[in-house]
Protein backbone atom coordinates (compact mmCIF):
# COMPACT_ATOMS: atom_id res chain seq x y z
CA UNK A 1 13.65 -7.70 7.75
CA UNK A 2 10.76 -6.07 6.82
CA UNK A 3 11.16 -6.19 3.14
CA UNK A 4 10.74 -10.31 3.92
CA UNK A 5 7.42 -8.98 5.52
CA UNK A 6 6.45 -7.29 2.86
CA UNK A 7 7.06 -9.42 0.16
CA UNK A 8 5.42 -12.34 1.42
CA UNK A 9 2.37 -9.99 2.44
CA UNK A 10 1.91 -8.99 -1.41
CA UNK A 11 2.84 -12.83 -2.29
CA UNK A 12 0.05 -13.81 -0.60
CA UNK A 13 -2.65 -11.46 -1.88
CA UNK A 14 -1.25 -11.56 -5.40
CA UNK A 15 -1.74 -15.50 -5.09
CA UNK A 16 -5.76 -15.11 -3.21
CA UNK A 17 -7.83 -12.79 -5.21
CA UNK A 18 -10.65 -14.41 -4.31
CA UNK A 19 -11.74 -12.44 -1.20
CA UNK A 20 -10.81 -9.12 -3.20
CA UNK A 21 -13.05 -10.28 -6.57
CA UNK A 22 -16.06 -11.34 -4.41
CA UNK A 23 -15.76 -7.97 -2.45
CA UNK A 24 -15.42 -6.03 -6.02
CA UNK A 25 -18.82 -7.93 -7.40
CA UNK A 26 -20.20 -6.88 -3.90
CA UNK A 27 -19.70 -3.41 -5.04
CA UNK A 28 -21.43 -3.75 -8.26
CA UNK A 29 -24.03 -5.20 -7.17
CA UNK A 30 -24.77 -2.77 -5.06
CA UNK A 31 -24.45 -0.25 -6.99
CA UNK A 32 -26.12 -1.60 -10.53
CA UNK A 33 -25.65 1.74 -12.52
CA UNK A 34 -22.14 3.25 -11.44
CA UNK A 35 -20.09 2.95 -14.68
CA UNK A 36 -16.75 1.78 -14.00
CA UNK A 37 -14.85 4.99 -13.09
CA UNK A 38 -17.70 6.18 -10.37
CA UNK A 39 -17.63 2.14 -8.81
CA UNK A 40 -13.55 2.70 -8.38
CA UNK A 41 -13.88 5.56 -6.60
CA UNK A 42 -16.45 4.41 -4.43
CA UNK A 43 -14.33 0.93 -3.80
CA UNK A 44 -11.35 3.21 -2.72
CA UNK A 45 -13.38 5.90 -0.67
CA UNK A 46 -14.23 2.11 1.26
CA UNK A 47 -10.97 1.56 1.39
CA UNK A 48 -9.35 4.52 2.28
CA UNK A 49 -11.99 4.81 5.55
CA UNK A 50 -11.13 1.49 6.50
CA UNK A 51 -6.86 2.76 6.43
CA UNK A 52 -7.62 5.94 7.98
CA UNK A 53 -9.22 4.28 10.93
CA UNK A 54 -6.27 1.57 10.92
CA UNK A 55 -3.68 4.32 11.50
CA UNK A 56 -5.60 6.26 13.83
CA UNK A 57 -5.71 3.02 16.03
CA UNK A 58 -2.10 2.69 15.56
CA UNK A 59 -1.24 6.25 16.15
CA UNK A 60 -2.81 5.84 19.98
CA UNK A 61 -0.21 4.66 21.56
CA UNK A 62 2.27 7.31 20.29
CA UNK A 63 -0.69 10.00 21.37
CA UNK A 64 -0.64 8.60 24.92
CA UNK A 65 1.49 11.74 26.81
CA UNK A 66 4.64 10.21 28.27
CA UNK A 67 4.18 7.27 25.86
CA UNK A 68 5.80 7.34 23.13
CA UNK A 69 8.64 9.47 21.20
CA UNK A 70 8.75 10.71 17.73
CA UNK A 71 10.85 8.03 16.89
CA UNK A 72 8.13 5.53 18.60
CA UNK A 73 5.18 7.46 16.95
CA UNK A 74 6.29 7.06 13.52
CA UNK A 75 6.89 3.33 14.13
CA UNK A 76 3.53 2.99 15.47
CA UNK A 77 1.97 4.71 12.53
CA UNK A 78 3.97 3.48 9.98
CA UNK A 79 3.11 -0.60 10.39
CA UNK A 80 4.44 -1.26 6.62
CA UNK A 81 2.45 -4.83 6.67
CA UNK A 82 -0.76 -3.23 6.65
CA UNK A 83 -0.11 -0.43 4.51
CA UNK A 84 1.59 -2.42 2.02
CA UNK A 85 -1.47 -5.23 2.18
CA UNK A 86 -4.28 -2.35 1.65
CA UNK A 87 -2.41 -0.70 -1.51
CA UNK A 88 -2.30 -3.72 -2.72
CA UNK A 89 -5.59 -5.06 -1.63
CA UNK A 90 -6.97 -1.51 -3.52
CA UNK A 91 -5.22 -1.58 -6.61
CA UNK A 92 -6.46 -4.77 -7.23
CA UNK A 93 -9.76 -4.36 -6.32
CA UNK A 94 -9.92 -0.98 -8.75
CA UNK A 95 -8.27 -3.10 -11.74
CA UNK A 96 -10.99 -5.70 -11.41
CA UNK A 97 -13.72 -3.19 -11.21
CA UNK A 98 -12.19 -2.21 -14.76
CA UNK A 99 -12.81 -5.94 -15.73
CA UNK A 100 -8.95 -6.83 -15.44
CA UNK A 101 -8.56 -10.27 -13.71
CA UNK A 102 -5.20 -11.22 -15.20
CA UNK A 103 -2.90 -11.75 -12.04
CA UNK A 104 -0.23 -10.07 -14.10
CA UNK A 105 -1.37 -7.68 -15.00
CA UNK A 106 -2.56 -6.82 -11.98
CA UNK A 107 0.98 -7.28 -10.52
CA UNK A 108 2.40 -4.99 -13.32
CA UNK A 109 -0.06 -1.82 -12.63
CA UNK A 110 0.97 -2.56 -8.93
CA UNK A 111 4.56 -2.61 -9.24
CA UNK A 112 3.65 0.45 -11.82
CA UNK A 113 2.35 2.21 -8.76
CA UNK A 114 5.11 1.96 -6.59
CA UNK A 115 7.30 3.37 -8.91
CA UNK A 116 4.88 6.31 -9.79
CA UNK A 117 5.09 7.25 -5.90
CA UNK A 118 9.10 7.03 -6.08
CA UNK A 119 8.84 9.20 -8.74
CA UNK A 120 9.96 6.91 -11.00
CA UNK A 121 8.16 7.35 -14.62
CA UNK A 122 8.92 3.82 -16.28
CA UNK A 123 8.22 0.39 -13.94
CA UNK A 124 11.74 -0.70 -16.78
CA UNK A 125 13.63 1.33 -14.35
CA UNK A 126 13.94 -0.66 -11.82
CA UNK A 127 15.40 -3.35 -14.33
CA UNK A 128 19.02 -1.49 -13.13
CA UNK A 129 20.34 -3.84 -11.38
CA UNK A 130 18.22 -6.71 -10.96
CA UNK A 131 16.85 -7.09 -14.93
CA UNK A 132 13.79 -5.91 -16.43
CA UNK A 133 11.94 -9.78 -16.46
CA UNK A 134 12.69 -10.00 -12.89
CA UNK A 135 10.82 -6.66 -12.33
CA UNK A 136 8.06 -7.95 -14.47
CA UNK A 137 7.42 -11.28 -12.99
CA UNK A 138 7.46 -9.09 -9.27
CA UNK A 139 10.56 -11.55 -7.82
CA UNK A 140 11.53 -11.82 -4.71
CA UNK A 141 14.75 -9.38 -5.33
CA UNK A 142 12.57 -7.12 -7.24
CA UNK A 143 9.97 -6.51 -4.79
CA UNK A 144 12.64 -6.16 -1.70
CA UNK A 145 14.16 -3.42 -4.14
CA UNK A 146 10.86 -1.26 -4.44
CA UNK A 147 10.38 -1.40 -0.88
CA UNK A 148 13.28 -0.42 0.13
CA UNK A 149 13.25 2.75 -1.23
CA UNK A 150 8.99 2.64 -1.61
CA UNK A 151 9.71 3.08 2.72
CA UNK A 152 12.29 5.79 2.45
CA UNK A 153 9.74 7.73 0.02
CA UNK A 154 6.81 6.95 1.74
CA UNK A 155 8.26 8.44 5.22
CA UNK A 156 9.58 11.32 3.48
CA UNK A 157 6.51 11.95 1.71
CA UNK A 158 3.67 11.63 4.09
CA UNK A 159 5.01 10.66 7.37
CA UNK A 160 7.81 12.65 8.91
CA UNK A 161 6.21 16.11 7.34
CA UNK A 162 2.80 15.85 8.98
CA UNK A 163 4.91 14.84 12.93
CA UNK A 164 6.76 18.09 13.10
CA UNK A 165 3.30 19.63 12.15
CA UNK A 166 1.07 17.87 14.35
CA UNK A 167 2.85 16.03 17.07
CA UNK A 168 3.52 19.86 19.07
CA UNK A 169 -0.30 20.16 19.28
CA UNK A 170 -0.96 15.73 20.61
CA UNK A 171 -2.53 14.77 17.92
CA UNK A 172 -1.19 12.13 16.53
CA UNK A 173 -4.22 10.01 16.44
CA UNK A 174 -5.12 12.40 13.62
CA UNK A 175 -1.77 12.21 11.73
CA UNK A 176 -2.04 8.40 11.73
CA UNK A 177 -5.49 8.69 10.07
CA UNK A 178 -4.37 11.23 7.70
CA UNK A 179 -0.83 9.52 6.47
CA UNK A 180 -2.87 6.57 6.19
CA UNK A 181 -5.35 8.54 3.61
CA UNK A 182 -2.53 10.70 1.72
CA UNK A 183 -1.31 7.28 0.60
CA UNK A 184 -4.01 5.11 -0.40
CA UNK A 185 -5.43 8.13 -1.80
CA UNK A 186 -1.98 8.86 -4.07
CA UNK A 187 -2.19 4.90 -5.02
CA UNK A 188 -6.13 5.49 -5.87
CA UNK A 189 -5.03 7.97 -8.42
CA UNK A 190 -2.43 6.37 -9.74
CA UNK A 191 -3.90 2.95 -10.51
CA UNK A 192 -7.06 4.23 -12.53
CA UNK A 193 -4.68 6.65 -14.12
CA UNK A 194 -2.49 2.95 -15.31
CA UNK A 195 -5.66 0.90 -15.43
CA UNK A 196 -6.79 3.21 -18.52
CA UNK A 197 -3.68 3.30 -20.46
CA UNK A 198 -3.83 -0.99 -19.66
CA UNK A 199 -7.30 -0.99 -21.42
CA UNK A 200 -6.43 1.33 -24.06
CA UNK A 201 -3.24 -0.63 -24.67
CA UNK A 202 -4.98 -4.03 -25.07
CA UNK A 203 -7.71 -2.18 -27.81
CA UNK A 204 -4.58 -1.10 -30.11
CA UNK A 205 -3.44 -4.70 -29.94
CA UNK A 206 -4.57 -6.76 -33.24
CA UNK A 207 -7.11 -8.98 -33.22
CA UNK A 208 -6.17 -12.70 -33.62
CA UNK A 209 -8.28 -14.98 -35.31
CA UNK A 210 -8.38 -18.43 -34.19
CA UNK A 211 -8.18 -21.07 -37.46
């Protein structure tokens, strides 16, 4: 099942942040005197080239006339794994450019994400039927849940939409590159947009003093 996929795909970058961190402090030291907000959005425009190249690559053999079908194309273009692994792979790379290392955390503006793109306002939501601390500690149930329907609205969204545009004139090289983009770019947004309201959550939190 590809929800299995999935899951264990996020599992395992959720539980090795050390390639992401190291490519983050990469980033800033490279580029000393970006503030924060100006070093995300140079760490996704990074990212988003390296997706839009990825789908291109897997659009070609749907592009090849006499190849493949619609039904083939969007297959080919739509390899979940990789998707999945490069949202995730850039929403944790933007929340540590923010200084946010908490694995958590990081899970919750994740999980936060997908439910912004299902058009789902609040990440408690998806407590119906599975309960709210399984959502928050990103189960296994939890996560197979979101991408269920994260697939359905993904395809919908960005996929199926830009075919019966494109696919007519043989390009679908070009509509693997630009799915690709559309959605890393909607995650992009998203995640600063729930990175801020993390940090300015955490400043309205008292102080403790240690005794």
């Amino acid at each position: 099942m590809i929800e299995k996929t999935v899951f264990k795909i996020i599992e395992l970058i959720a539980g090795n942040t050390d390639e992401i961190f190291a490519f983050v402090n990469d980033m800033k030291t490279k580029y000393p005197k970006l503030d924060n907000d100006k070093l995300a959005k140079k760490i996704a425009n990074k990212i988003k080239r390296k997706c839009a190249i990825q789908g291109g690559l897997m659009a070609i053999p749907g592009a090849i006339p006499g190849v493949g079908s619609i039904i083939q194309i969007g297959i080919s273009l739509f390899d979940f794994s990789q998707l999945i692994k490069n949202q995730v792979y850039l929403i944790f790379s933007i929340g540590y450019c923010y200084g946010i290392s908490d694995i958590d955390k990081l899970k919750r503006v994740t999980l936060k994400c997908f439910g912004f793109t299902l058009d789902i306002d609040n990440v408690a939501d998806f407590s119906n039927p599975i309960g709210e601390k399984m959502v928050k500690n990103l189960s296994d149930k939890a996560i197979r849940l979101i991408i269920k329907k994260l697939q359905k609205a993904l395809a919908k969204k960005f996929v199926f939409n830009l075919i019966l545009k494109l696919i007519p004139f043989g390009i679908g090289i070009i509509l693997g590159s630009i799915s690709h983009w559309m959605i890393i770019k909607t995650f992009q947004y998203s995640s600063i947009k729930f990175f801020h309201e993390l940090i300015e959550q955490d400043k309205s939190l008292p102080k403790t003093e240690i005794i």
